[in-house]
PDB file of N, CA and C in Angstrom:
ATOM      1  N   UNK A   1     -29.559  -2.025 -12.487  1.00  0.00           N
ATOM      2  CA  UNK A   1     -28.705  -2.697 -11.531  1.00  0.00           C
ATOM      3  C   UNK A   1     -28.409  -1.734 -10.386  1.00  0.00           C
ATOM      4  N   UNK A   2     -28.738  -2.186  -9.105  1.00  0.00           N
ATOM      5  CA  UNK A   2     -28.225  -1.401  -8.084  1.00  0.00           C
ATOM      6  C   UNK A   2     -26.425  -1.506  -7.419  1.00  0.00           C
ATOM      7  N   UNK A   3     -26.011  -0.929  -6.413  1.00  0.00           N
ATOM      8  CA  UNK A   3     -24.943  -0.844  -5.920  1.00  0.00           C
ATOM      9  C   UNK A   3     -25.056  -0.732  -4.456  1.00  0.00           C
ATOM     10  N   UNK A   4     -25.151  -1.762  -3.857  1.00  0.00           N
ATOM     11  CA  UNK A   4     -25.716  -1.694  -2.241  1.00  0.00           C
ATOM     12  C   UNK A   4     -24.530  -1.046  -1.669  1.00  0.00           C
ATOM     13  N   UNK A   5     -24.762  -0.116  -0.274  1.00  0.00           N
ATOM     14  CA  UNK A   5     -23.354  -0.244   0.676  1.00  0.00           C
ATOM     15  C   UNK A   5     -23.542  -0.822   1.908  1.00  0.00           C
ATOM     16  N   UNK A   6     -22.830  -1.182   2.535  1.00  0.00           N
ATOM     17  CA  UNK A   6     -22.348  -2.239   3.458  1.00  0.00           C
ATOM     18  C   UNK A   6     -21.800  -1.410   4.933  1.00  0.00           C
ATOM     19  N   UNK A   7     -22.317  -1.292   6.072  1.00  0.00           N
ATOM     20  CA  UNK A   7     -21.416  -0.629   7.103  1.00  0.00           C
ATOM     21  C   UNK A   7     -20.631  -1.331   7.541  1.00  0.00           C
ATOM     22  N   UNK A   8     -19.024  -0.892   7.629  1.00  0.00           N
ATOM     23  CA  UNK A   8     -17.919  -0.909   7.758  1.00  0.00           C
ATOM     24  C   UNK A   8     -18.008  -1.111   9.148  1.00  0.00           C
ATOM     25  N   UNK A   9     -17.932  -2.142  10.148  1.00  0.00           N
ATOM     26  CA  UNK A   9     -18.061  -2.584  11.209  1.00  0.00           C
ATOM     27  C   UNK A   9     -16.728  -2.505  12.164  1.00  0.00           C
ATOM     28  N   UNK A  10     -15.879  -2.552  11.238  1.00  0.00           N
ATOM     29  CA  UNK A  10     -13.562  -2.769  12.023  1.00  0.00           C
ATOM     30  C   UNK A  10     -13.004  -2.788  10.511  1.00  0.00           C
ATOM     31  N   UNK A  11     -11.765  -2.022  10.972  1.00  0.00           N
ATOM     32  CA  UNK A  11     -11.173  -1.927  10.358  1.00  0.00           C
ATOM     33  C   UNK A  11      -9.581  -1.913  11.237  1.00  0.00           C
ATOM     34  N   UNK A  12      -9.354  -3.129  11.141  1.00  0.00           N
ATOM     35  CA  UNK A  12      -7.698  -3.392  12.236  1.00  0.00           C
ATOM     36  C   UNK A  12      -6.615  -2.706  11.125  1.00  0.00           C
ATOM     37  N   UNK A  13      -6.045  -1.947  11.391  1.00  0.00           N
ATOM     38  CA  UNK A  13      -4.460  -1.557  10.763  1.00  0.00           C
ATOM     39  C   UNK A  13      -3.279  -1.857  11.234  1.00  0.00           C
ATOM     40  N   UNK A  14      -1.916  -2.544  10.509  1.00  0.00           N
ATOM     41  CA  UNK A  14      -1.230  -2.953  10.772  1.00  0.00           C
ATOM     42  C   UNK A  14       0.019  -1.516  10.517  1.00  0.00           C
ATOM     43  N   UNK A  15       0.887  -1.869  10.938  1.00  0.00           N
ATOM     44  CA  UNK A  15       2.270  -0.432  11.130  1.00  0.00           C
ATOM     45  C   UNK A  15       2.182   0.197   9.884  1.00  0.00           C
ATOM     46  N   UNK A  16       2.555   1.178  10.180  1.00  0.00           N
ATOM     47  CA  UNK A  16       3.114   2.301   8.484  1.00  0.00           C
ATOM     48  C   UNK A  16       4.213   1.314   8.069  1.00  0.00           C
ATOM     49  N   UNK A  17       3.824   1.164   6.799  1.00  0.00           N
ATOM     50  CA  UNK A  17       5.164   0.722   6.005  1.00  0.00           C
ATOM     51  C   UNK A  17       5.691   2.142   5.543  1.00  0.00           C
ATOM     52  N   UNK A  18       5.367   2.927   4.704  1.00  0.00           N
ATOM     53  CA  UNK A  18       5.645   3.904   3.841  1.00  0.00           C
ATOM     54  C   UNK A  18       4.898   5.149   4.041  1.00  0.00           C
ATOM     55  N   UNK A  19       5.285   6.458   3.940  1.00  0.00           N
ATOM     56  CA  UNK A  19       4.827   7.776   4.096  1.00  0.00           C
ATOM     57  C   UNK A  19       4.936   7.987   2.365  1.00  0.00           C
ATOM     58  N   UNK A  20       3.253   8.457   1.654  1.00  0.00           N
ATOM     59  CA  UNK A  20       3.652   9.012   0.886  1.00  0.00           C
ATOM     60  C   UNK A  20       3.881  10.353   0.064  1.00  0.00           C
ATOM     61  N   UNK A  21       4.060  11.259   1.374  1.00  0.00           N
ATOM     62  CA  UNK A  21       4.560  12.495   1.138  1.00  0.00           C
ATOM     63  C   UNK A  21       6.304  12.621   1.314  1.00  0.00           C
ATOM     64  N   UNK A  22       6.740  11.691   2.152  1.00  0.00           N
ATOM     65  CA  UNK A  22       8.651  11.551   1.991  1.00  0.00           C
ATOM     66  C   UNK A  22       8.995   9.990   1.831  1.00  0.00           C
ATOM     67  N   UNK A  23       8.681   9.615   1.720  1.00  0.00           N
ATOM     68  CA  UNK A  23       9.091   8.834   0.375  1.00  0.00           C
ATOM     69  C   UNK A  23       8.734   8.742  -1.047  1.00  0.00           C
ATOM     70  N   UNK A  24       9.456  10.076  -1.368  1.00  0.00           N
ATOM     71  CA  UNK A  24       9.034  10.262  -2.615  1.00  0.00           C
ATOM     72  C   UNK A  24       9.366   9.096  -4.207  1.00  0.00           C
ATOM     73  N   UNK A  25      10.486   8.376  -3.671  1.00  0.00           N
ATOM     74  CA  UNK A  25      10.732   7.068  -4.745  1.00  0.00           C
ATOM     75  C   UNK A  25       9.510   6.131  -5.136  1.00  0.00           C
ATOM     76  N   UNK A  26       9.234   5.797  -3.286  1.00  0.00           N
ATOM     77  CA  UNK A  26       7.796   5.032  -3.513  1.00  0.00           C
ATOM     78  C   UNK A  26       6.899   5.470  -4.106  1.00  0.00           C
ATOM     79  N   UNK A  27       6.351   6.763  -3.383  1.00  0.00           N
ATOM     80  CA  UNK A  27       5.238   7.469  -4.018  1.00  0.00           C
ATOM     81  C   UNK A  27       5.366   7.752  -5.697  1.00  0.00           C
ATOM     82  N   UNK A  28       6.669   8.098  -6.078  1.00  0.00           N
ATOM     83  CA  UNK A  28       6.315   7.942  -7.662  1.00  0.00           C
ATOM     84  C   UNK A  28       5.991   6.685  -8.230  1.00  0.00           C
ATOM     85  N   UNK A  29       6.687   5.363  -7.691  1.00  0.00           N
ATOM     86  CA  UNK A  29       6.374   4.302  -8.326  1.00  0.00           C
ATOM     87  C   UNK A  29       5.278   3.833  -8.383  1.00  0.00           C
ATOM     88  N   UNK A  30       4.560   4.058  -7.574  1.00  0.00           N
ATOM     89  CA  UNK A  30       3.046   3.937  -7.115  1.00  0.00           C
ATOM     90  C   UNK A  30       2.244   4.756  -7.720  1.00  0.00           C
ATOM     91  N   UNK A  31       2.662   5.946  -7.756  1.00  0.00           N
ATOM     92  CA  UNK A  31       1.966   6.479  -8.785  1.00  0.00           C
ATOM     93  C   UNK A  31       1.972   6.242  -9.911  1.00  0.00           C
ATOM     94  N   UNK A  32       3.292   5.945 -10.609  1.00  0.00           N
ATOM     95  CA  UNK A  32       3.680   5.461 -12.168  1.00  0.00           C
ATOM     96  C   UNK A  32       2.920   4.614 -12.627  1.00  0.00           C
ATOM     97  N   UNK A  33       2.169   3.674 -11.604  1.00  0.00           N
ATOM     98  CA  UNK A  33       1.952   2.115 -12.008  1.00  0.00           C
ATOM     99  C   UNK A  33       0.272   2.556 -11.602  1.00  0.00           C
ATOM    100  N   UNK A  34      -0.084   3.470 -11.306  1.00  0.00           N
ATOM    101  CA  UNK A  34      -1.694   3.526 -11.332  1.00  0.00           C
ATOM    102  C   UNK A  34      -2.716   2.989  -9.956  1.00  0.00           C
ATOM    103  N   UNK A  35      -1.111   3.330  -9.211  1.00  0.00           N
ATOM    104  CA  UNK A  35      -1.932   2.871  -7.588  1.00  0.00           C
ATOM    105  C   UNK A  35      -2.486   3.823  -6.884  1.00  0.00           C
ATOM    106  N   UNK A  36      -2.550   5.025  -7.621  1.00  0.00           N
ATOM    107  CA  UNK A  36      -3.223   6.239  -6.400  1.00  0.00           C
ATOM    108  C   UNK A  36      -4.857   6.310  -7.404  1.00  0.00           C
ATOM    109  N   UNK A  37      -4.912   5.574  -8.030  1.00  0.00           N
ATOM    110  CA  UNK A  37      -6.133   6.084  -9.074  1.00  0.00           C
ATOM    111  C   UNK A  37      -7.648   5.905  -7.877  1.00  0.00           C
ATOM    112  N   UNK A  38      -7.073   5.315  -6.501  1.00  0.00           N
ATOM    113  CA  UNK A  38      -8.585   5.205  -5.843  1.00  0.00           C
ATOM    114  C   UNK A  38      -8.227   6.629  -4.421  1.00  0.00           C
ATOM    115  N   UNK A  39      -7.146   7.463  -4.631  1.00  0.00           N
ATOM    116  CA  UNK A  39      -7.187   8.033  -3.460  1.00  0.00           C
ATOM    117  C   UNK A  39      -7.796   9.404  -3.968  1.00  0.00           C
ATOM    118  N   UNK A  40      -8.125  10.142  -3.176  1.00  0.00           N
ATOM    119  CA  UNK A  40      -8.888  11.362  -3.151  1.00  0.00           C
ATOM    120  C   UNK A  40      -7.797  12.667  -3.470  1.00  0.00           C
ATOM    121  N   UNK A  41      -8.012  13.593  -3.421  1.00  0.00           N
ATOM    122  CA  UNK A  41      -7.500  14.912  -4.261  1.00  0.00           C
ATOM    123  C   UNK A  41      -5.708  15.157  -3.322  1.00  0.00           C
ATOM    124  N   UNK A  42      -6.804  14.730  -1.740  1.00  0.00           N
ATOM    125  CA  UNK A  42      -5.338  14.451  -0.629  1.00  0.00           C
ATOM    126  C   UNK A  42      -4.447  13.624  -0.724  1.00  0.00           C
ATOM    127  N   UNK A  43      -5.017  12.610  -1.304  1.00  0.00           N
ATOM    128  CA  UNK A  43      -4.004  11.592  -1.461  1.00  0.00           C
ATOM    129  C   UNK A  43      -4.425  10.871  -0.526  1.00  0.00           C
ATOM    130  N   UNK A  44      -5.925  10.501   0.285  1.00  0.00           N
ATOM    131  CA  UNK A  44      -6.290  10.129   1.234  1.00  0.00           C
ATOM    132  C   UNK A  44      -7.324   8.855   0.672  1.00  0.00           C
ATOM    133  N   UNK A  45      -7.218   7.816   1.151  1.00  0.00           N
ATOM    134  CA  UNK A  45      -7.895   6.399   0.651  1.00  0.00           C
ATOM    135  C   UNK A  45      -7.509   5.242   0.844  1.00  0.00           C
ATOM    136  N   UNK A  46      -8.018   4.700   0.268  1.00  0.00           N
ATOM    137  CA  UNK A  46      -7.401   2.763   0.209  1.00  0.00           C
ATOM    138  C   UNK A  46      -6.869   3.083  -1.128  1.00  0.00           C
ATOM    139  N   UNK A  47      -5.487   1.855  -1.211  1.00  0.00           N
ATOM    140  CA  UNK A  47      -4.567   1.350  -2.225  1.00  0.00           C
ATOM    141  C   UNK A  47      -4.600  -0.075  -2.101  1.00  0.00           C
ATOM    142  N   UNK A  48      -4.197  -0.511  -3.419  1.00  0.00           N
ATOM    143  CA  UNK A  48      -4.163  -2.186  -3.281  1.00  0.00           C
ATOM    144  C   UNK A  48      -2.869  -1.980  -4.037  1.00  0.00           C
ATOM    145  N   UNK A  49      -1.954  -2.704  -3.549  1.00  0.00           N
ATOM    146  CA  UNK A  49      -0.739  -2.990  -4.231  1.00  0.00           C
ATOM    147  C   UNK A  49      -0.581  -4.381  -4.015  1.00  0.00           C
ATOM    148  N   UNK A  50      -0.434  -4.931  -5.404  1.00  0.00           N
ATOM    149  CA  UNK A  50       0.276  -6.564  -5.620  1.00  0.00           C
ATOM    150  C   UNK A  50       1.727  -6.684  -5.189  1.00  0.00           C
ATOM    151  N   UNK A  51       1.653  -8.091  -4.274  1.00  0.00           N
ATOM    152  CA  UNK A  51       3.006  -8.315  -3.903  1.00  0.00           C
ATOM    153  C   UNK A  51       3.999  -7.812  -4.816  1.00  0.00           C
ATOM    154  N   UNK A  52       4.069  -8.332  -6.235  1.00  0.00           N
ATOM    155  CA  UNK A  52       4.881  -8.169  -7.187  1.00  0.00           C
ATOM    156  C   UNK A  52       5.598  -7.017  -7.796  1.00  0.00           C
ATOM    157  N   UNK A  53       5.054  -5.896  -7.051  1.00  0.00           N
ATOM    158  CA  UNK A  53       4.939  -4.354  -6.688  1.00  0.00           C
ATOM    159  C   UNK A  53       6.388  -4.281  -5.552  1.00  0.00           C
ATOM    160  N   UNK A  54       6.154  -4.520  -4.627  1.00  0.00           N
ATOM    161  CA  UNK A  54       6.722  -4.337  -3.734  1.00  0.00           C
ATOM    162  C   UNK A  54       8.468  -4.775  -3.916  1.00  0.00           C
ATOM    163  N   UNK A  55       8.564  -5.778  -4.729  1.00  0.00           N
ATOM    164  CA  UNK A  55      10.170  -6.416  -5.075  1.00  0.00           C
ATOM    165  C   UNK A  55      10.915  -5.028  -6.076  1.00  0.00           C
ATOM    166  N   UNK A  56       9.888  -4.584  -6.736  1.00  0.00           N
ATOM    167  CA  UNK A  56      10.357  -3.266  -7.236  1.00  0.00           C
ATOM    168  C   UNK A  56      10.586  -1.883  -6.302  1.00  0.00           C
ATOM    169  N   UNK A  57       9.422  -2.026  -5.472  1.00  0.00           N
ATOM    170  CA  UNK A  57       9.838  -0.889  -4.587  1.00  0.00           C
ATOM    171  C   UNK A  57      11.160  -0.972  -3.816  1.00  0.00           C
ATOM    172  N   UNK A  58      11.019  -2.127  -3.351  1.00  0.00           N
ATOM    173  CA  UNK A  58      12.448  -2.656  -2.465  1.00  0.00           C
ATOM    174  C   UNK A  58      13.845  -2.013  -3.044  1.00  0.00           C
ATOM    175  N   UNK A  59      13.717  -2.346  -4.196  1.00  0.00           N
ATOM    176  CA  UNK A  59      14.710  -1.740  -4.903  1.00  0.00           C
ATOM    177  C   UNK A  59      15.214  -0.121  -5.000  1.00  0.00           C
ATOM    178  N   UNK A  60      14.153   0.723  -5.097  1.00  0.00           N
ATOM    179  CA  UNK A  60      13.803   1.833  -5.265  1.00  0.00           C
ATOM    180  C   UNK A  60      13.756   2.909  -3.935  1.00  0.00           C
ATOM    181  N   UNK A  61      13.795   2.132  -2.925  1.00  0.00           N
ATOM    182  CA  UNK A  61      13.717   2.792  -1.845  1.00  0.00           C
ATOM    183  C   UNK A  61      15.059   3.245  -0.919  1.00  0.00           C
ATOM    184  N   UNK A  62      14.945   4.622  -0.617  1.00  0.00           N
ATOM    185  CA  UNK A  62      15.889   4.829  -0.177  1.00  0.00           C
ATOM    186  C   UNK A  62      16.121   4.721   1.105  1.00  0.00           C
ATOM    187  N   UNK A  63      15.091   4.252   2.026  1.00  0.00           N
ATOM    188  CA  UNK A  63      14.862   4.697   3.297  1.00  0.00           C
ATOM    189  C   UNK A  63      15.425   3.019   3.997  1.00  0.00           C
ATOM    190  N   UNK A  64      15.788   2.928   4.772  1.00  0.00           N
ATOM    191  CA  UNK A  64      16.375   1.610   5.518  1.00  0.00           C
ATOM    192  C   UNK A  64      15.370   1.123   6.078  1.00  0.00           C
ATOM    193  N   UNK A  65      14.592   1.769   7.051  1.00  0.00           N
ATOM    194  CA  UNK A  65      13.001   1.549   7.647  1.00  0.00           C
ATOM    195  C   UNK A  65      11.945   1.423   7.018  1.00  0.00           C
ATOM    196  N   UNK A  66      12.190   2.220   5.449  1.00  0.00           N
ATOM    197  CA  UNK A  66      11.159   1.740   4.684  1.00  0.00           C
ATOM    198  C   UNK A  66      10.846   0.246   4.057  1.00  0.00           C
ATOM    199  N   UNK A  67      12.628  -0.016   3.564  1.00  0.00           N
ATOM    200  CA  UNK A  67      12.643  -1.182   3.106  1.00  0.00           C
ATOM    201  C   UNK A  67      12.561  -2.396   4.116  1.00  0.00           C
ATOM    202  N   UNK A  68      12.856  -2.565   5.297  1.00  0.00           N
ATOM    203  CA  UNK A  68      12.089  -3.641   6.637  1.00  0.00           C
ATOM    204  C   UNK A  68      11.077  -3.748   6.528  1.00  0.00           C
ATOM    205  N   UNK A  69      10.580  -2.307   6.631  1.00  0.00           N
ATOM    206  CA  UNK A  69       8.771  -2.711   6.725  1.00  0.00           C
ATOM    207  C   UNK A  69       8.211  -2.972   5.120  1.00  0.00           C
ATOM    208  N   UNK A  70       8.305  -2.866   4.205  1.00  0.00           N
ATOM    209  CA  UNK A  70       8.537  -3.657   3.019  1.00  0.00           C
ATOM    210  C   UNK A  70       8.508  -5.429   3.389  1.00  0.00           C
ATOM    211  N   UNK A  71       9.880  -5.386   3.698  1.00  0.00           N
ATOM    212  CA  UNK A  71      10.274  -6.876   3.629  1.00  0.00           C
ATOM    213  C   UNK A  71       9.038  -7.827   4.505  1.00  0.00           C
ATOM    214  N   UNK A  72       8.812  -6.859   5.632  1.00  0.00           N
ATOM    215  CA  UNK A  72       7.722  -7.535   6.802  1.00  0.00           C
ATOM    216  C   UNK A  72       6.247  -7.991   6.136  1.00  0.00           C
ATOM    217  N   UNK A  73       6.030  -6.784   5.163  1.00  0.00           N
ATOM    218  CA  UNK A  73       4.564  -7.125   4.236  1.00  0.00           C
ATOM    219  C   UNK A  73       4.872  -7.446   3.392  1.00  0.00           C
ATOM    220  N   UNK A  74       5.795  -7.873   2.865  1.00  0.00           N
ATOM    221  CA  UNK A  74       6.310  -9.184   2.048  1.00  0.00           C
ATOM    222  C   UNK A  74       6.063 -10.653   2.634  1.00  0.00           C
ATOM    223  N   UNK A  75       6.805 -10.381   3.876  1.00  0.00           N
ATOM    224  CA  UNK A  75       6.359 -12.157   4.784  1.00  0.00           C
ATOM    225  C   UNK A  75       4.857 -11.896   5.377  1.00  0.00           C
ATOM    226  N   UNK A  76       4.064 -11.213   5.463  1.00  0.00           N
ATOM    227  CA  UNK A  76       2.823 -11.072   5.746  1.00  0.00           C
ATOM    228  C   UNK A  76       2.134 -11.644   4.664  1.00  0.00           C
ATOM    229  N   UNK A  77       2.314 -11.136   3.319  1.00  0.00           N
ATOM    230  CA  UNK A  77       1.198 -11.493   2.362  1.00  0.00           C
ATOM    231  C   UNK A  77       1.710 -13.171   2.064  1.00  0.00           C
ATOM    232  N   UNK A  78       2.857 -13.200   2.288  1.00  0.00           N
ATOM    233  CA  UNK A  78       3.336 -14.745   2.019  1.00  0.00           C
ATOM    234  C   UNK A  78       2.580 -15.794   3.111  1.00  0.00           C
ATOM    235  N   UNK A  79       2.716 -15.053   4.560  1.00  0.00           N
ATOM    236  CA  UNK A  79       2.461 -16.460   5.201  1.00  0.00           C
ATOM    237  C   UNK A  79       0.583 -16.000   5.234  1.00  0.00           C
ATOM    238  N   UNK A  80       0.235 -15.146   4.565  1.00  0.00           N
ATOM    239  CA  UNK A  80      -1.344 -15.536   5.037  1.00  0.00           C
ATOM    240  C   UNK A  80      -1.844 -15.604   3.508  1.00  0.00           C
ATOM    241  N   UNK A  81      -0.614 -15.811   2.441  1.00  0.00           N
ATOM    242  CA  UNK A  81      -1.226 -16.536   1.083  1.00  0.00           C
ATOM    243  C   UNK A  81      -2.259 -15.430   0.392  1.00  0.00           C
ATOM    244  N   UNK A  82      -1.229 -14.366   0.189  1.00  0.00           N
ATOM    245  CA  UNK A  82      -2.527 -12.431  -0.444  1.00  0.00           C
ATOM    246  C   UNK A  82      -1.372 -12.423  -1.591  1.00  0.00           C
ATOM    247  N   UNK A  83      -1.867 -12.223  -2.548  1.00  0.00           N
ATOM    248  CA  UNK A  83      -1.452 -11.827  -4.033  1.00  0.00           C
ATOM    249  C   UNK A  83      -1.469  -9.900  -3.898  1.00  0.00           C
ATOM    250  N   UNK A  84      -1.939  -9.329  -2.762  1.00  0.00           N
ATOM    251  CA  UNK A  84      -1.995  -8.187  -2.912  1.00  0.00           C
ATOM    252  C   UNK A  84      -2.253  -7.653  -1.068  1.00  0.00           C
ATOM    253  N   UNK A  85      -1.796  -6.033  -1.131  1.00  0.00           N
ATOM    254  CA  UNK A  85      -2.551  -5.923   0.252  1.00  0.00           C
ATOM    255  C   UNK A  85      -3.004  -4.804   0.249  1.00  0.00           C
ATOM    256  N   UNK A  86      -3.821  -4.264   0.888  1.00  0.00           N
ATOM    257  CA  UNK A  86      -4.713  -3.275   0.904  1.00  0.00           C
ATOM    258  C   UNK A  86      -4.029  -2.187   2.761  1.00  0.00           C
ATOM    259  N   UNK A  87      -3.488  -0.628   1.651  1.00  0.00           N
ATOM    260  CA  UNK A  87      -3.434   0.337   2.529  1.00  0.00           C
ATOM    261  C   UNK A  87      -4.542   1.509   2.753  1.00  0.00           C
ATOM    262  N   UNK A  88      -4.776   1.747   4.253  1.00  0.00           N
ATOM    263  CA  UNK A  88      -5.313   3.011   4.525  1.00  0.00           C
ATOM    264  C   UNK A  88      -4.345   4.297   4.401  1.00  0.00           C
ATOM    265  N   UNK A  89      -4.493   5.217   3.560  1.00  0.00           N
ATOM    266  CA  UNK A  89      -3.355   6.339   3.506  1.00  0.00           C
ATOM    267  C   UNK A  89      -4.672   7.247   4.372  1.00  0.00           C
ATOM    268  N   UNK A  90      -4.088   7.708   5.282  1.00  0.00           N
ATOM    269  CA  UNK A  90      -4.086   9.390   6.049  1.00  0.00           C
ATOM    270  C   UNK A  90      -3.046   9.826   6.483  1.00  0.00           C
TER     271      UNK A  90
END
């Protein structure tokens, strides 16, 4: 069985929700739950976190700006109907 790759043509990014070198609440929870298992040694990659993720972070977060932009990719994955969303960390 092969494994083709595909060139990456765009890649649009939407605002920082979260830093995860100071927000360290997030970053543990994310880590706890097995969301860094696709980033590199830096901590540099794509993450997929399920909405269902995020109602916990909300909680957990200490940052006021963190939790808006939270709430915002909360109504993002809602109004375009995503069970999950996919971050670029650099």
């Amino acid at each position: 069985m092969s494994i083709r790759a595909y060139r990456v043509n765009e890649i649009k990014l939407g605002g920082e929700t979260f830093n995860l070198w100071h927000d360290e609440k997030v970053a543990q929870y994310l880590d706890d739950n097995a969301h860094f298992d696709s980033l590199n040694a830096d901590m540099c990659g794509f993450i997929e976190i399920p909405v269902t993720s995020f109602r916990a972070m909300l909680k957990i977060a200490d940052n006021d700006q963190v939790k808006s932009n939270i709430k915002i990719d909360i109504a993002f994955a809602k109004k375009n109907k995503r069970n999950y969303l996919r971050y670029d960390c650099f």
